[in-house]
N, C-alpha and C. Protein backbone atom coordinates (compact mmCIF):
# COMPACT_ATOMS: atom_id res chain seq x y z
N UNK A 1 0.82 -1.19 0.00
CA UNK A 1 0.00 0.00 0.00
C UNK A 1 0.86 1.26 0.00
N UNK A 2 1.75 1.24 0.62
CA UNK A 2 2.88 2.35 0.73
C UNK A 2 3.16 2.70 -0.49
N UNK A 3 3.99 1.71 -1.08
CA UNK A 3 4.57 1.81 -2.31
C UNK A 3 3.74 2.53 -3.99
N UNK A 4 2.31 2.04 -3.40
CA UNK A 4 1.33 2.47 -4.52
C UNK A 4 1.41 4.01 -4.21
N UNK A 5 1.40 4.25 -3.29
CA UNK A 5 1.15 5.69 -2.48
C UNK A 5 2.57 6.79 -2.91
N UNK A 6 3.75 6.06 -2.90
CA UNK A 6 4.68 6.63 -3.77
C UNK A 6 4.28 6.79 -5.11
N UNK A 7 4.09 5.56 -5.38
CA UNK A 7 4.36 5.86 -6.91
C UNK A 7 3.18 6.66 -7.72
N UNK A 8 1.96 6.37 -6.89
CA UNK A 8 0.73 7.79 -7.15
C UNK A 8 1.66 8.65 -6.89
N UNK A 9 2.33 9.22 -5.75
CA UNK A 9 3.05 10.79 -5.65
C UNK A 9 3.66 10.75 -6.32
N UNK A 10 4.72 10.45 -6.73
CA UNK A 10 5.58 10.47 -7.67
C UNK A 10 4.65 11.00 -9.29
N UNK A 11 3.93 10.15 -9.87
CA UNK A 11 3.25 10.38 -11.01
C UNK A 11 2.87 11.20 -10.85
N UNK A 12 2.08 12.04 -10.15
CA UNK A 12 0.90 13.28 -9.83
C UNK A 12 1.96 14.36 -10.26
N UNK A 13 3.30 14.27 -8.85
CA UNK A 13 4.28 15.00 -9.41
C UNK A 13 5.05 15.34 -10.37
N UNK A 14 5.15 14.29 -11.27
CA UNK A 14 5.62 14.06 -12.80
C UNK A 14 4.56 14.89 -13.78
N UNK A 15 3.55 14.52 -13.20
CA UNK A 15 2.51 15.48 -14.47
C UNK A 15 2.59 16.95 -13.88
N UNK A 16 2.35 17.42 -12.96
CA UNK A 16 3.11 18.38 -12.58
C UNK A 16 3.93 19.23 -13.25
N UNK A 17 4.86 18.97 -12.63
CA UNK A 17 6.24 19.52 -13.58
C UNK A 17 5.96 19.45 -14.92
N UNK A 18 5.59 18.13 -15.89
CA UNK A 18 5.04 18.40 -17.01
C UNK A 18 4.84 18.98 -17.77
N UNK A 19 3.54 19.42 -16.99
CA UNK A 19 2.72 20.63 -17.65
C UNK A 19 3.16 22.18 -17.09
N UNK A 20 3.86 22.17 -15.87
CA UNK A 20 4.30 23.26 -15.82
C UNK A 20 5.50 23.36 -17.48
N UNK A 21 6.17 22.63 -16.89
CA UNK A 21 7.27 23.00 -17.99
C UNK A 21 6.42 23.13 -19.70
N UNK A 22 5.59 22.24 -20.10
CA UNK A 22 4.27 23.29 -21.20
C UNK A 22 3.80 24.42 -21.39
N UNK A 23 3.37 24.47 -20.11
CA UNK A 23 2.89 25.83 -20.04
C UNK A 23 3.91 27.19 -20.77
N UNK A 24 4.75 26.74 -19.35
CA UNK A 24 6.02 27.95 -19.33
C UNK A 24 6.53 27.71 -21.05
N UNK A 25 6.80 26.73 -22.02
CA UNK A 25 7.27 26.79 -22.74
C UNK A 25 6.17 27.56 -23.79
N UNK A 26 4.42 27.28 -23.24
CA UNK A 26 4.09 28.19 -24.59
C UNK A 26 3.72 29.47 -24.34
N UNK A 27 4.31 30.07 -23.00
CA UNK A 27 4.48 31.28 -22.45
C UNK A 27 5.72 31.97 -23.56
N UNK A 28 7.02 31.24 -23.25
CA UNK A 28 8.24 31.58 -24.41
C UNK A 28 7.84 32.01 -25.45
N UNK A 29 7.17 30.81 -26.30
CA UNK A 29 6.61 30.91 -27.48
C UNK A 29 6.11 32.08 -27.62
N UNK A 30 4.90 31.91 -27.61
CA UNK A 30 4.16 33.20 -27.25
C UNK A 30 4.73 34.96 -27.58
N UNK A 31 5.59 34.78 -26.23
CA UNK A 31 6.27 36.22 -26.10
C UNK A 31 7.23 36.50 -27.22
N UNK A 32 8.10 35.16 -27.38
CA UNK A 32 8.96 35.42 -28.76
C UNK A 32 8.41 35.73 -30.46
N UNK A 33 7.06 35.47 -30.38
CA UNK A 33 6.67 35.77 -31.39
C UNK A 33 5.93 37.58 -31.27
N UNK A 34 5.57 37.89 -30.40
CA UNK A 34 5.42 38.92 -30.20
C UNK A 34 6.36 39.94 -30.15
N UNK A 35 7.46 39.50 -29.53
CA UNK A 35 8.80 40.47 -29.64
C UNK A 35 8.98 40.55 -30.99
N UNK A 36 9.20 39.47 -32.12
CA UNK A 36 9.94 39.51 -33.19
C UNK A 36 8.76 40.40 -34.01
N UNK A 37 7.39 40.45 -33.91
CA UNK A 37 6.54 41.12 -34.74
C UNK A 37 6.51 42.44 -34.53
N UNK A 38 6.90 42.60 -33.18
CA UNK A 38 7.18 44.30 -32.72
C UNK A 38 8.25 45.20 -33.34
N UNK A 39 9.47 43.77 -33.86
CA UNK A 39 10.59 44.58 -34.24
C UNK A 39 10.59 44.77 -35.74
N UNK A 40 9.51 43.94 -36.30
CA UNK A 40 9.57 43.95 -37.62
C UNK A 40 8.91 44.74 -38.03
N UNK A 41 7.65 45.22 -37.15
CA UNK A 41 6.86 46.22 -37.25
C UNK A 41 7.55 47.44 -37.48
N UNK A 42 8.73 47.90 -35.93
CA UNK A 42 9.67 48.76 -35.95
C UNK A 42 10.81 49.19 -37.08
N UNK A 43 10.90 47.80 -37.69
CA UNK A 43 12.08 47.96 -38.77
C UNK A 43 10.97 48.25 -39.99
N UNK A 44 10.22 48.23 -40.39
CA UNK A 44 9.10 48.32 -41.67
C UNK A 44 8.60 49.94 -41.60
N UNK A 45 8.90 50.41 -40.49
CA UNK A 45 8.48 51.76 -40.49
C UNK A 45 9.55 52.65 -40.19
N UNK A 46 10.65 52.32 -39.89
CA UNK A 46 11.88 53.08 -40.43
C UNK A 46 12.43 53.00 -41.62
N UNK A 47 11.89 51.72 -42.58
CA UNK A 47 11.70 51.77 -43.70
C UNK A 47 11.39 52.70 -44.51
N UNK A 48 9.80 53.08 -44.15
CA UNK A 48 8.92 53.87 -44.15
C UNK A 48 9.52 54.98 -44.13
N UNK A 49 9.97 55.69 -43.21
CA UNK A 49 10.36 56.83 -42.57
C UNK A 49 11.75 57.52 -43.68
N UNK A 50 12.60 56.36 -44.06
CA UNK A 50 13.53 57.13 -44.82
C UNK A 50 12.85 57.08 -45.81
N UNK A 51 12.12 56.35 -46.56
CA UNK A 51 11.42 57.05 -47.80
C UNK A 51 10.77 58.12 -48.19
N UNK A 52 9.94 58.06 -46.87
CA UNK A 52 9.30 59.94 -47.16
C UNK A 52 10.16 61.02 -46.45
N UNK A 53 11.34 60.37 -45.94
CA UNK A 53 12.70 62.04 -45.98
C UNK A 53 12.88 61.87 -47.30
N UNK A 54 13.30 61.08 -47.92
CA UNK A 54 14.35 60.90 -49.37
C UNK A 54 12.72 62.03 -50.06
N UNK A 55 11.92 61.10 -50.02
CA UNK A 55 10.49 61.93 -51.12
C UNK A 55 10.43 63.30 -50.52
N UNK A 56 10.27 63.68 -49.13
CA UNK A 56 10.02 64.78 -48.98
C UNK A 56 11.17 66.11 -49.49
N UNK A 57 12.17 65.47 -49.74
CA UNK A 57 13.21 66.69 -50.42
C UNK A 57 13.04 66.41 -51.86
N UNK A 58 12.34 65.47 -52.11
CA UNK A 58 12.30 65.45 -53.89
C UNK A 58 13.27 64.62 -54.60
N UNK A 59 13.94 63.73 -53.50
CA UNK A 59 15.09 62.90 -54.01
C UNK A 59 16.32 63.14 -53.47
N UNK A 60 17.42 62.23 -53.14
CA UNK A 60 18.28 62.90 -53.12
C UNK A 60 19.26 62.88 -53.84
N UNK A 61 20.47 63.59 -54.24
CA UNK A 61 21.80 63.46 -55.05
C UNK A 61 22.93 62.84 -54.48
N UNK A 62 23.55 61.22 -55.34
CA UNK A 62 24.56 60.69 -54.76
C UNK A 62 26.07 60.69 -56.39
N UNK A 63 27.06 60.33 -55.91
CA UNK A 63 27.97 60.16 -56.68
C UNK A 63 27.64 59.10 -57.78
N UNK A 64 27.91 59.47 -59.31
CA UNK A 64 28.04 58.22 -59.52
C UNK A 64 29.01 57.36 -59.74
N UNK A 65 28.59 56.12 -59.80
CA UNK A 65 29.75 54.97 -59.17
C UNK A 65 29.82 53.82 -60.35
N UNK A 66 30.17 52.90 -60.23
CA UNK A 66 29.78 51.61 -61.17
C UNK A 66 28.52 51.10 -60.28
N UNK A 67 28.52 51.32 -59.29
CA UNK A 67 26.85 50.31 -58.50
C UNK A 67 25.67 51.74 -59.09
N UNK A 68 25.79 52.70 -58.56
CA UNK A 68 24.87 54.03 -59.12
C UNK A 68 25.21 54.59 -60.59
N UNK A 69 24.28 54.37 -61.28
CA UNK A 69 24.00 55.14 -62.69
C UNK A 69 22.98 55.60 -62.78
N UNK A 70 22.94 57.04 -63.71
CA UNK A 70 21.21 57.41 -63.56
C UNK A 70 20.75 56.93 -64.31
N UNK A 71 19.30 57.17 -63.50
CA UNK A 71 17.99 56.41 -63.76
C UNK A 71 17.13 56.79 -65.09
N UNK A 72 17.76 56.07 -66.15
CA UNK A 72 17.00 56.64 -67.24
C UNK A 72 15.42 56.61 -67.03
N UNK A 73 14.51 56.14 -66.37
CA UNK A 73 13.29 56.26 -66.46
C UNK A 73 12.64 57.36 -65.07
N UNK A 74 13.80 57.74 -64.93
CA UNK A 74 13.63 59.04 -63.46
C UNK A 74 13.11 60.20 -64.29
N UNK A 75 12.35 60.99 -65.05
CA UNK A 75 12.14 61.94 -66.00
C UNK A 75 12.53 63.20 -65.38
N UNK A 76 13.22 63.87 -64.63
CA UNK A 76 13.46 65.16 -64.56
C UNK A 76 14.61 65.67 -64.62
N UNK A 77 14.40 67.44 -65.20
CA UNK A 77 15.23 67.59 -66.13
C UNK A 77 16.99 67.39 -65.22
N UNK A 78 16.87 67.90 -63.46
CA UNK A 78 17.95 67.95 -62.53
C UNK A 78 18.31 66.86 -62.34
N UNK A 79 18.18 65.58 -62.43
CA UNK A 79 18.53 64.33 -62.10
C UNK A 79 19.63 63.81 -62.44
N UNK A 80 20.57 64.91 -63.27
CA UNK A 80 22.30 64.47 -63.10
C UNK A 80 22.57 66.09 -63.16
N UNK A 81 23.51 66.40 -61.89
CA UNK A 81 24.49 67.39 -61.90
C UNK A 81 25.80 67.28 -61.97
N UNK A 82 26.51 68.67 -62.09
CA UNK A 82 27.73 68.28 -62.05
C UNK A 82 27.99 69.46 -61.38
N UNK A 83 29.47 68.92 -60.11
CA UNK A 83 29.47 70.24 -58.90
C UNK A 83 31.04 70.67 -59.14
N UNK A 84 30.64 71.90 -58.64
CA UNK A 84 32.05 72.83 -59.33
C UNK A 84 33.28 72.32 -59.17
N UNK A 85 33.06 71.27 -58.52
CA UNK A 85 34.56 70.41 -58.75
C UNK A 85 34.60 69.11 -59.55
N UNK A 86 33.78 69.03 -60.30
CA UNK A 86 33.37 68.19 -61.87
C UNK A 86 33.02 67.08 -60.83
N UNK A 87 32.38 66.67 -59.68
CA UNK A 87 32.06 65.60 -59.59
C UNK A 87 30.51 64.96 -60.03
N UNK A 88 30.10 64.25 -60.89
CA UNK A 88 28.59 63.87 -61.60
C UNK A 88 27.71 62.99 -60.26
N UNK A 89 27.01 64.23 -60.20
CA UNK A 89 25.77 63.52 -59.20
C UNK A 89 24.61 63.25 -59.66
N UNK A 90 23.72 61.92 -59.37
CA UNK A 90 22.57 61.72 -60.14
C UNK A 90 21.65 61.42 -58.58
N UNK A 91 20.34 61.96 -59.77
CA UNK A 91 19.37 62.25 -58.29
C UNK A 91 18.79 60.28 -57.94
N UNK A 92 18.23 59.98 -56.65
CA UNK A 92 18.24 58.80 -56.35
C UNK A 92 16.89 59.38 -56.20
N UNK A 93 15.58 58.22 -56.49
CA UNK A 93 14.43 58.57 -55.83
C UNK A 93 14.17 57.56 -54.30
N UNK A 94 13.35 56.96 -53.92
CA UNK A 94 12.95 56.68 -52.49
C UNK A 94 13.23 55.06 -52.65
N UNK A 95 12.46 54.77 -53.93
CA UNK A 95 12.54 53.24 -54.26
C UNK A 95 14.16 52.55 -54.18
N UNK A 96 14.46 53.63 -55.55
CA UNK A 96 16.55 52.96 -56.01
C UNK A 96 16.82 52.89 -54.49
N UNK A 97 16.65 54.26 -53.82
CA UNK A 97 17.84 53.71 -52.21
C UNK A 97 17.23 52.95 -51.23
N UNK A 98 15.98 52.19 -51.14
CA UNK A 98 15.40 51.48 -50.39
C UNK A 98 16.20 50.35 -50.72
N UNK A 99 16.11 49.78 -51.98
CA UNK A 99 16.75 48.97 -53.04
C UNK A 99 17.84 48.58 -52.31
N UNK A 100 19.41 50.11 -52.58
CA UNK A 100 20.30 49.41 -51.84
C UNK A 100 20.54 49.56 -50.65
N UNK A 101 19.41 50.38 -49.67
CA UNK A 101 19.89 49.95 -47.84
C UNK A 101 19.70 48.54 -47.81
N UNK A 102 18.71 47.98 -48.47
CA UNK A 102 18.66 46.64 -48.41
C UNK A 102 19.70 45.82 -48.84
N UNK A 103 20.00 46.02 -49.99
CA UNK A 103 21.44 45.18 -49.74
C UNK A 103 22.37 45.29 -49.18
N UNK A 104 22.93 46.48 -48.35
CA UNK A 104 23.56 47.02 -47.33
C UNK A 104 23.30 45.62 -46.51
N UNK A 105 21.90 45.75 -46.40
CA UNK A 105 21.47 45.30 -45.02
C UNK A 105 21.53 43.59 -44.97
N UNK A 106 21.41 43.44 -46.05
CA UNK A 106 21.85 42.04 -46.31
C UNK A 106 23.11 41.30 -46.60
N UNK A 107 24.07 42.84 -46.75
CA UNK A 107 25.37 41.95 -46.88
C UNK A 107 26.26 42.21 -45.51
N UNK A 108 25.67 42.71 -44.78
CA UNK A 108 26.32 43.47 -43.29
C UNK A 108 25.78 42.89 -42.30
N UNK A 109 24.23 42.64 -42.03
CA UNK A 109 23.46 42.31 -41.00
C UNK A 109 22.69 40.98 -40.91
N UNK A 110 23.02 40.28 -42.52
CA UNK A 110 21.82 39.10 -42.82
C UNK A 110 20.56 39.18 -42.56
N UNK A 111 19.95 40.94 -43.07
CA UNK A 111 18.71 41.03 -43.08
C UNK A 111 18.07 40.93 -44.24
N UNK A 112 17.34 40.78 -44.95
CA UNK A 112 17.00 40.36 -46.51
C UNK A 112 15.53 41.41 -46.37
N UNK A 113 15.18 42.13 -47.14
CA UNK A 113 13.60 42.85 -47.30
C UNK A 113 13.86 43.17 -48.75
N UNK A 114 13.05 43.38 -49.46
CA UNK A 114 12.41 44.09 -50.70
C UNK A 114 11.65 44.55 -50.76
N UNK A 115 11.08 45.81 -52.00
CA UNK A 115 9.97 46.66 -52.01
C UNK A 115 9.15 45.58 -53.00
N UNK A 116 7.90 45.64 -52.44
CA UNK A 116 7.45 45.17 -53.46
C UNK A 116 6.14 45.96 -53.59
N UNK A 117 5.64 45.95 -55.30
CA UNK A 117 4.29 47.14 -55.38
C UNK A 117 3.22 46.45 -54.89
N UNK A 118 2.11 46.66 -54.87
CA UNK A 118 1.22 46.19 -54.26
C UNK A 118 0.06 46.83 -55.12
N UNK A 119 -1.60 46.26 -55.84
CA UNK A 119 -2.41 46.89 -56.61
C UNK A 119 -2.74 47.63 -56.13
N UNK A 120 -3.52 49.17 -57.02
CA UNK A 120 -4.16 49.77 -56.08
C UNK A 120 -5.47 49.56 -55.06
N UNK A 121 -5.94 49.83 -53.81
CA UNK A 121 -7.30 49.43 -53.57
C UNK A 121 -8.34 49.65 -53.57
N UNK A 122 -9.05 48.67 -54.66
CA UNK A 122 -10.20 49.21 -55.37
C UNK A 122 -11.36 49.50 -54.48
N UNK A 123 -11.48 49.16 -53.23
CA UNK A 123 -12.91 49.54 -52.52
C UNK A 123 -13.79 48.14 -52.78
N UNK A 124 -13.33 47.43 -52.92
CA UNK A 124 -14.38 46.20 -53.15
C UNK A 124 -14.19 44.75 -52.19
């Protein structure tokens, strides 16, 4: 009779711990998926954020390079200068430098994102 009486305690206690340790693990879960959606949220809107600085000045002007050439389908007439010390600057719009923070960001940080368009929404 004793012995049954252990080994009931014992089991009771085994499920126990168990399910604590379940629990607590889909507590982890849980929170880790929430953290990572907070930061992606955070990183998607600093995204955001340098695009409409770059748009809100109208673009900006970088060197060109062999990675930067201008944008033949950029239509305006300022979109390559040249500064009194002959260096050729072509204007970047919001998209091209989203383009390469991202590969920045992927060859520095092993973060990978792309722009991608999306239709317009029709209301339906």
């Amino acid at each position: 009779m004793k012995k049954k009486n252990i080994f009931l305690l014992l089991l009771l206690w085994i499920m126990f711990i168990s399910g604590s340790f379940f629990v607590n693990l889909y507590f982890i879960y849980d929170n880790n998926n929430l953290i990572i959606k907070e930061a992606s949220r955070s990183f998607f809107q600093e995204i955001l954020t340098t695009q409409a600085w770059n748009a809100s000045h109208g673009g900006i002007y970088v060197p060109v390079t062999h990675v930067v050439s201008p944008n033949e389908y950029l239509d305006d007439p300022k979109r390559d200068v040249v500064t009194t010390d002959s260096t050729h600057l072509t204007k970047v719009n919001p998209a091209f430098m989203t383009r390469q923070i991202a590969e920045i960001a992927r060859k520095k940080n092993e973060v990978q994102y792309h722009i991608t368009s999306l239709p317009p929404y029709s209301g339906t």
